[in-house]
Structure formats: C-alpha cells, structure tokens
Protein backbone atom coordinates (compact mmCIF):
# COMPACT_ATOMS: atom_id res chain seq x y z
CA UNK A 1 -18.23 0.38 17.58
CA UNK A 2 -19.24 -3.36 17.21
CA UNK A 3 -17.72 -5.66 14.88
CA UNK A 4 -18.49 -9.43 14.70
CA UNK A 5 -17.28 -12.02 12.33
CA UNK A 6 -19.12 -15.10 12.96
CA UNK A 7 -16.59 -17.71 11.38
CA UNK A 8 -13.15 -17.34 9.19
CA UNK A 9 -13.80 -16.37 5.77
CA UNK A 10 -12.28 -18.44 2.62
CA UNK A 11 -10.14 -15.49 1.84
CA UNK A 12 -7.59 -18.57 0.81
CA UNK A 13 -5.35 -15.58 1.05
CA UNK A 14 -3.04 -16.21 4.38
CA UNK A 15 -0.83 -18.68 3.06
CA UNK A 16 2.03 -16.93 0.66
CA UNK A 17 3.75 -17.83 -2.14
CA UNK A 18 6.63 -15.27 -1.21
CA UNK A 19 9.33 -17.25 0.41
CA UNK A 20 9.74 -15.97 4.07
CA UNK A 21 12.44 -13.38 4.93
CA UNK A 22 14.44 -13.94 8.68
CA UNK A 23 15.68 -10.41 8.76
CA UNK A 24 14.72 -8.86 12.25
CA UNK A 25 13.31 -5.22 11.76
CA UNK A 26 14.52 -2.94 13.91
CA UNK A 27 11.99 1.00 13.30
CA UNK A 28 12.97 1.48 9.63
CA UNK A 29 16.15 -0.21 9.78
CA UNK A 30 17.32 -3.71 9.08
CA UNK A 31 20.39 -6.23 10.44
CA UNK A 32 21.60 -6.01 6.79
CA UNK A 33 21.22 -2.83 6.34
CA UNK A 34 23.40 0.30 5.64
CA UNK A 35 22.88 4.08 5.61
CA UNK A 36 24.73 4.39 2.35
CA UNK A 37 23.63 1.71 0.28
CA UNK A 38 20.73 -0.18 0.69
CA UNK A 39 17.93 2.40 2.45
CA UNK A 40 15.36 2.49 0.25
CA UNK A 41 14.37 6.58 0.66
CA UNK A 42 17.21 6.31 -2.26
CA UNK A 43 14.88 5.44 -4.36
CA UNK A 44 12.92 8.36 -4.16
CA UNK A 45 15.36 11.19 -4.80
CA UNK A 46 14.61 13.55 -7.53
CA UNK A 47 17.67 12.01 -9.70
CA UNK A 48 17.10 8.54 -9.22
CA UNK A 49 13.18 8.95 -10.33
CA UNK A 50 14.76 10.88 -13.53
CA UNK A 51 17.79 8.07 -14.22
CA UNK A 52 14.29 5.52 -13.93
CA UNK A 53 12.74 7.00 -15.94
CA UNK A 54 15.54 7.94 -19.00
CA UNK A 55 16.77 4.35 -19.11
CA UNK A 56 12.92 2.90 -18.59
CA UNK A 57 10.67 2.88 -22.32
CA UNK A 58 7.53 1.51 -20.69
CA UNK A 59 6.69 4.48 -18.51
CA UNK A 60 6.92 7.12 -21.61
CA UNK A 61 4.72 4.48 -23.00
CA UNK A 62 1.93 4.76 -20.52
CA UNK A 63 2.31 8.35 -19.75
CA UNK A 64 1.38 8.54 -23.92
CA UNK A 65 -1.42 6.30 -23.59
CA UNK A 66 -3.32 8.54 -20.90
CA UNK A 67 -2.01 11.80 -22.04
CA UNK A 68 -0.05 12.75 -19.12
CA UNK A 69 2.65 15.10 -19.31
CA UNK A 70 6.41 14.24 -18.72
CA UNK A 71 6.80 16.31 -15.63
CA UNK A 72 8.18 15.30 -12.34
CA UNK A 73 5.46 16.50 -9.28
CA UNK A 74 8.37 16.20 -6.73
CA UNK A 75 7.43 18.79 -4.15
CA UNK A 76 3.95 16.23 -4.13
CA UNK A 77 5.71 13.03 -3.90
CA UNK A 78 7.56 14.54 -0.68
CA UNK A 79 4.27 15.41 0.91
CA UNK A 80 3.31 12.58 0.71
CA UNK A 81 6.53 10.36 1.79
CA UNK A 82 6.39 12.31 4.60
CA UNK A 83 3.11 11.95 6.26
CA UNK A 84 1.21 9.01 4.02
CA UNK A 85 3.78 6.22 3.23
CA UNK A 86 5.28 6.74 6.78
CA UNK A 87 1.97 6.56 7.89
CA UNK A 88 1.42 3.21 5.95
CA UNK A 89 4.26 2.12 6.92
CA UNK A 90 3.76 2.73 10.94
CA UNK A 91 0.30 1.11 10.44
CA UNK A 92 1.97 -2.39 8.30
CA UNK A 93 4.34 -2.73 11.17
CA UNK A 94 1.41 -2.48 13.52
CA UNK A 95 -0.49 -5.17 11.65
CA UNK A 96 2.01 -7.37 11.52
CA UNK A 97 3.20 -6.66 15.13
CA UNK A 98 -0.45 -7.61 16.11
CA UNK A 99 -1.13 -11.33 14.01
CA UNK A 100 -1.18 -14.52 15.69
CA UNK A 101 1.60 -16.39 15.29
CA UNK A 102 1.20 -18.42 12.55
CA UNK A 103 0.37 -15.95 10.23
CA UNK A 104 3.24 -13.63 11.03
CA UNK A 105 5.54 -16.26 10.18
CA UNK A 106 4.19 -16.08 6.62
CA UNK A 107 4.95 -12.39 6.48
CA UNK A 108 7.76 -11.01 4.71
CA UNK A 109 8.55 -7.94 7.42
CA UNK A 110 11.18 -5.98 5.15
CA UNK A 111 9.25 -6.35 1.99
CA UNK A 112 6.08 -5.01 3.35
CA UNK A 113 7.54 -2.43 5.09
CA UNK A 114 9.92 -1.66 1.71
CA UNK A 115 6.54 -1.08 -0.35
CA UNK A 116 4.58 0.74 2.17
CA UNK A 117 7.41 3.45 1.84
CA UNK A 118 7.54 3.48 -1.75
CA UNK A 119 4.13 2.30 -2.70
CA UNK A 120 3.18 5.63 -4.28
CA UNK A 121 6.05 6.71 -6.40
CA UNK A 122 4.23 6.54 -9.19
CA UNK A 123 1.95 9.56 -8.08
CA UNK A 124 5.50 11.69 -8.79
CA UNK A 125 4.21 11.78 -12.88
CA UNK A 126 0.39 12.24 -11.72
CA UNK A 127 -0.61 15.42 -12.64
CA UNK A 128 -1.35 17.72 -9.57
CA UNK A 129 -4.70 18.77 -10.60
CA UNK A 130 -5.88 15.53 -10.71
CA UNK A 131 -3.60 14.65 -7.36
CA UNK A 132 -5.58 17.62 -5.81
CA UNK A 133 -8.84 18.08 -7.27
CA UNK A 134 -11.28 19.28 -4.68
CA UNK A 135 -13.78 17.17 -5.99
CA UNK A 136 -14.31 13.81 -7.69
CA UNK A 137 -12.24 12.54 -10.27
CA UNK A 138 -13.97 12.57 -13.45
CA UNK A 139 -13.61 8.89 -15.47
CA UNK A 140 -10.71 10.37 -17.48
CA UNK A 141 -9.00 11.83 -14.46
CA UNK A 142 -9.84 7.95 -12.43
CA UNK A 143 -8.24 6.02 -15.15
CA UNK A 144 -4.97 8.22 -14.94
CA UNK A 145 -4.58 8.21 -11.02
CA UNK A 146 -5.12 4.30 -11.61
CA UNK A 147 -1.78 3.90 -13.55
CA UNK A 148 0.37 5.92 -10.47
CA UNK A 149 0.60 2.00 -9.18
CA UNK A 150 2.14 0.90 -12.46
CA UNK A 151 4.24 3.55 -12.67
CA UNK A 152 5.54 3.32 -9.25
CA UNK A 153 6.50 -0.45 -10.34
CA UNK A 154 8.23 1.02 -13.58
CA UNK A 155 10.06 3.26 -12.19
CA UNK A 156 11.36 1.05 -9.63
CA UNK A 157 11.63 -2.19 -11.37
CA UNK A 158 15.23 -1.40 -13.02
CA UNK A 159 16.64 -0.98 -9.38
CA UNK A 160 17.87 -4.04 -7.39
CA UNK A 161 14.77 -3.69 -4.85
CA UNK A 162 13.39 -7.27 -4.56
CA UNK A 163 10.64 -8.70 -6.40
CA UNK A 164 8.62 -8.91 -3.98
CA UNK A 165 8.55 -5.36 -3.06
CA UNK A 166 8.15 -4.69 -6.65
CA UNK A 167 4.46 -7.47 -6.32
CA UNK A 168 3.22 -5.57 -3.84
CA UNK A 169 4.19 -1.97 -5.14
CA UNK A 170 2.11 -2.75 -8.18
CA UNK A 171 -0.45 -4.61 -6.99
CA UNK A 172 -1.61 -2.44 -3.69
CA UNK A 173 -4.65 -1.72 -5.23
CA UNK A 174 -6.15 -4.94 -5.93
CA UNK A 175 -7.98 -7.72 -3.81
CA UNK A 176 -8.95 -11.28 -4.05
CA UNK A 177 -12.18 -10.49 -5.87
CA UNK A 178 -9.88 -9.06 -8.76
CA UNK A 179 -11.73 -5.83 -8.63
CA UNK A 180 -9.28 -3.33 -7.93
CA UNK A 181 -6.29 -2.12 -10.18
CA UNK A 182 -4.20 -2.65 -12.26
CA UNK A 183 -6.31 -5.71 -14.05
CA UNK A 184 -4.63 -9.26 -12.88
CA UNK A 185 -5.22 -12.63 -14.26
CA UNK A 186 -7.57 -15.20 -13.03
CA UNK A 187 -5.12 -16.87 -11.11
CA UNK A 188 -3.95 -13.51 -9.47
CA UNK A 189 -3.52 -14.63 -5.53
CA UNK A 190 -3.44 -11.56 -2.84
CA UNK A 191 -1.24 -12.93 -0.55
CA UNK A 192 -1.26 -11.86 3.21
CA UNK A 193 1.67 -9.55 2.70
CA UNK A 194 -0.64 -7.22 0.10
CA UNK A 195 -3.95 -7.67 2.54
CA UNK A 196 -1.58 -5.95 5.33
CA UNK A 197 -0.63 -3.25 2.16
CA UNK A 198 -3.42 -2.97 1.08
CA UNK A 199 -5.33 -2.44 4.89
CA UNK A 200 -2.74 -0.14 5.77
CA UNK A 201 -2.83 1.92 2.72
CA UNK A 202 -6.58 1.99 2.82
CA UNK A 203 -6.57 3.04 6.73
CA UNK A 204 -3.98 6.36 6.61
CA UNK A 205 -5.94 7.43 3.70
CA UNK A 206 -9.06 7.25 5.33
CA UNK A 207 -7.99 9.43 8.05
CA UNK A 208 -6.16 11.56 6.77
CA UNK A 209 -7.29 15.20 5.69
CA UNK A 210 -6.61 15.33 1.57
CA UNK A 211 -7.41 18.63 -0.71
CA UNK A 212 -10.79 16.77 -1.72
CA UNK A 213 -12.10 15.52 2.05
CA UNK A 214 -11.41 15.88 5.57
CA UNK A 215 -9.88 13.01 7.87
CA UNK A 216 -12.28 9.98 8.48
CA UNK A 217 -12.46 9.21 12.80
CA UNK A 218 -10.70 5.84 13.42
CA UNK A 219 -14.09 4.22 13.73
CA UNK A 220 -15.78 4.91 10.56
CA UNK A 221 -12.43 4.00 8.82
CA UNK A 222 -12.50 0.81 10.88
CA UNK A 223 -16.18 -0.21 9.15
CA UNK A 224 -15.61 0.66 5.73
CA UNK A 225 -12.52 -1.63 5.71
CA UNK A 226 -14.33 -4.61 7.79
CA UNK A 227 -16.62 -4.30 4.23
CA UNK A 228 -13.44 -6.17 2.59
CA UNK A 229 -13.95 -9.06 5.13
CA UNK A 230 -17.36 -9.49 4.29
CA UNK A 231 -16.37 -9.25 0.91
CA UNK A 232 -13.56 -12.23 1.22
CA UNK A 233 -11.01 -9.40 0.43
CA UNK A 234 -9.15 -9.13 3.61
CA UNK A 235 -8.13 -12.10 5.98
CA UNK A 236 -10.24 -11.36 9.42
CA UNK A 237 -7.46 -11.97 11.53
CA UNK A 238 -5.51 -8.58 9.50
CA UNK A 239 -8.39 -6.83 10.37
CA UNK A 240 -8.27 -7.63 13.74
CA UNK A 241 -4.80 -7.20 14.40
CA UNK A 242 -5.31 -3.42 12.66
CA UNK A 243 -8.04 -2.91 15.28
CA UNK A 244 -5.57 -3.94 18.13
CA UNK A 245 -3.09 -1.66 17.07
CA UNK A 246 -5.00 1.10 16.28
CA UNK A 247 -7.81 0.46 19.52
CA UNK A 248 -6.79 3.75 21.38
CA UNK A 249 -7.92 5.72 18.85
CA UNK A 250 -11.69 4.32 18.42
CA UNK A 251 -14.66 5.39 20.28
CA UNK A 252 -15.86 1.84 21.16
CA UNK A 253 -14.52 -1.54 21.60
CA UNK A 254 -15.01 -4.45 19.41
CA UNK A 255 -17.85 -6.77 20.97
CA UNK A 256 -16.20 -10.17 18.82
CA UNK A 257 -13.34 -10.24 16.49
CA UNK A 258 -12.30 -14.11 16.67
C-alpha cells in the first residue's frame, strides 16, 4: 500500500490549547497514580455509572429526547472495555509513542490515554439492538448511537476526572471540518490530542469484527483514515506515526509519508 502526502496540510490543528501534562506514563499506570483511588476503570463500575446517573438531570433529559429506555447495557459496556477501548488505548499510546518531537510535547499523555479507556461509556444506556443491529442503522437508530458520546461526558462529568479528558470524551467524534458529532461551534478547534482519539478510535473499529461487519485488514483501514488528511481532518504527521506503529501488520510499505 502507497500513501503520499505531497506537502503538510493546514489542519491548524497540532498546536493545543490544553496545557501540557509532565506525568511519565508507565503501560496504564501513572507516577501519581494509585490502585485505590485514582485508576480510572472506577469509573466504569456498574454502581458508579448508576450514582452518575441518579445525581446527573441532563442524561434523563436526553435519554427522553430520543426515546431511549433507562436501562443499564452493562454486560455490553464490558465487551467492549475489554477489547475496543483497550484497543484504542494501545493504538493512542502508539501514536503518540511514534510523533516527532515537537508535536509530542504538545500531547497530553494521561488525558488521551484517560479518554481512550472511557471514551464509550455512554454506549452503557444505548440500546443493544441498535448497539448490535446486523445491519445499518436506520436515521432514528443513527441519531441515538450519536448521543452515546454525550452521554459518556454526562455521566462522567460529576466525577473529578479532568477537563480535558472530559473535551475529548465528548468530542471523539468530531473533526476540524465540524462534520462529525455532537454539533460544535464555529470556533470548535480539534486539537492534536482528539486527532490521536479520534485516529485511534477510528482504526480498532475498523478492524475489528462487530455483529454488523467483519474486521477491516490493516491496509484498507490505513486508506480510509488517510481520507481525513486529504480532508484537513487529521494532522499528516498522526497519520504517519499510526502507520509506524501499526507497519507490521500491513501488506505494503508506505512509498512517502513526510
């Protein structure tokens, strides 16, 4: 597989206006961290989604709106904390692992790697049905799986996690172009730390098998995500450093990525 990008695009997206963690990551764990209190998997327990979502209005308020039922899809939400946030989250730490210098300093490490873990709570009050439909979504069905990212930032957004986990949480689904979800204001500015989300996201998803498709080959996950280069969506050098870390896995090497 060839890919070529013929000069920088104006993505304007590489400089942040996050201001830069110093933590040093070490797997999933952190200098400051502790088992007991500050892991984030507590987040994601059965009775801390439930506590979120007694002492949280806003999320009965959009669970009315769409007609979703109050019911907790736990057994899904492990599924998928299992194999496609850790995923997400082994494939962030490979971006970032993989940027030139400059541009990793602008990361925030613990932040990225603090959404890509919880970056689909929200899915935990999507109906399965919809989570599993062997099909398409329907428009009705699309516009409800588009609130899971809103959710997952309601639900979370009472706990002491960081605002900037909560930005990227939310936001995960949108771009530059303003074209994904939820719907942003005209200033709305994806920052490198929600490209590298939003790429690593895109990527397990793509190859992994789901209910509704089988798992994409590396290299035809590869080009449909170099489509949010061209677009402006995605900073070339995260691309590239997603293609160095995940290299042993495609067919073909890239002919120019510079």
């Amino acid at each position: 597989m060839g890919f070529e990008i013929k000069k920088p695009l104006g993505v304007g997206g590489v400089s942040s206006n996050i201001n830069i963690s110093n933590r040093v990551a070490f797997g999933n764990l952190y200098a400051t961290d502790s088992f007991q209190t500050t892991s984030v998997n507590r987040y994601l327990t059965e009775d801390a989604i439930k506590r979120a979502i007694a002492s949280n209005p806003n999320i009965k308020t959009i669970l009315k709106e769409e007609g979703i039922p109050a019911k907790l899809n736990f057994a899904e939400l492990q599924k998928l904390n299992e194999t496609h946030a850790k995923a997400t989250q082994d494939i962030a730490a490979g971006i970032i692992a993989n940027l030139p210098k400059g541009l990793k300093e602008r990361v925030n490490v613990k932040s990225v790697k603090d959404a890509a873990l919880l970056h689909d709570v929200g899915k935990v009050l999507i109906p399965t049905e919809i989570l599993n439909k062997p099909g398409k979504l329907d428009e009705k069905e699309q516009k409800i799986m588009h609130r899971h990212s809103e959710l997952g930032y309601e639900i979370l957004k009472n706990t002491d996690i960081d605002t900037r986990t909560l930005y990227l949480v939310k936001y995960h689904h949108q771009n530059m172009s303003h074209s994904g979800y939820p719907a942003v204001k005209s200033d709305f500015f994806a920052d490198v730390n929600l490209q590298i989300l939003s790429a690593s996201d895109k990527y397990s998803a793509l190859t992994e098998e789901r209910p509704y498709k089988t798992a994409m080959d590396p290299d035809s996950a590869l080009a449909i995500i170099y489509k949010d280069v061209k677009d402006g969506n995605l900073h070339p050098f995260v691309f590239k450093a997603l293609y160095d870390f995940v290299k042993p896995a495609v067919k073909e090497p890239a002919k120019t990525l510079a």
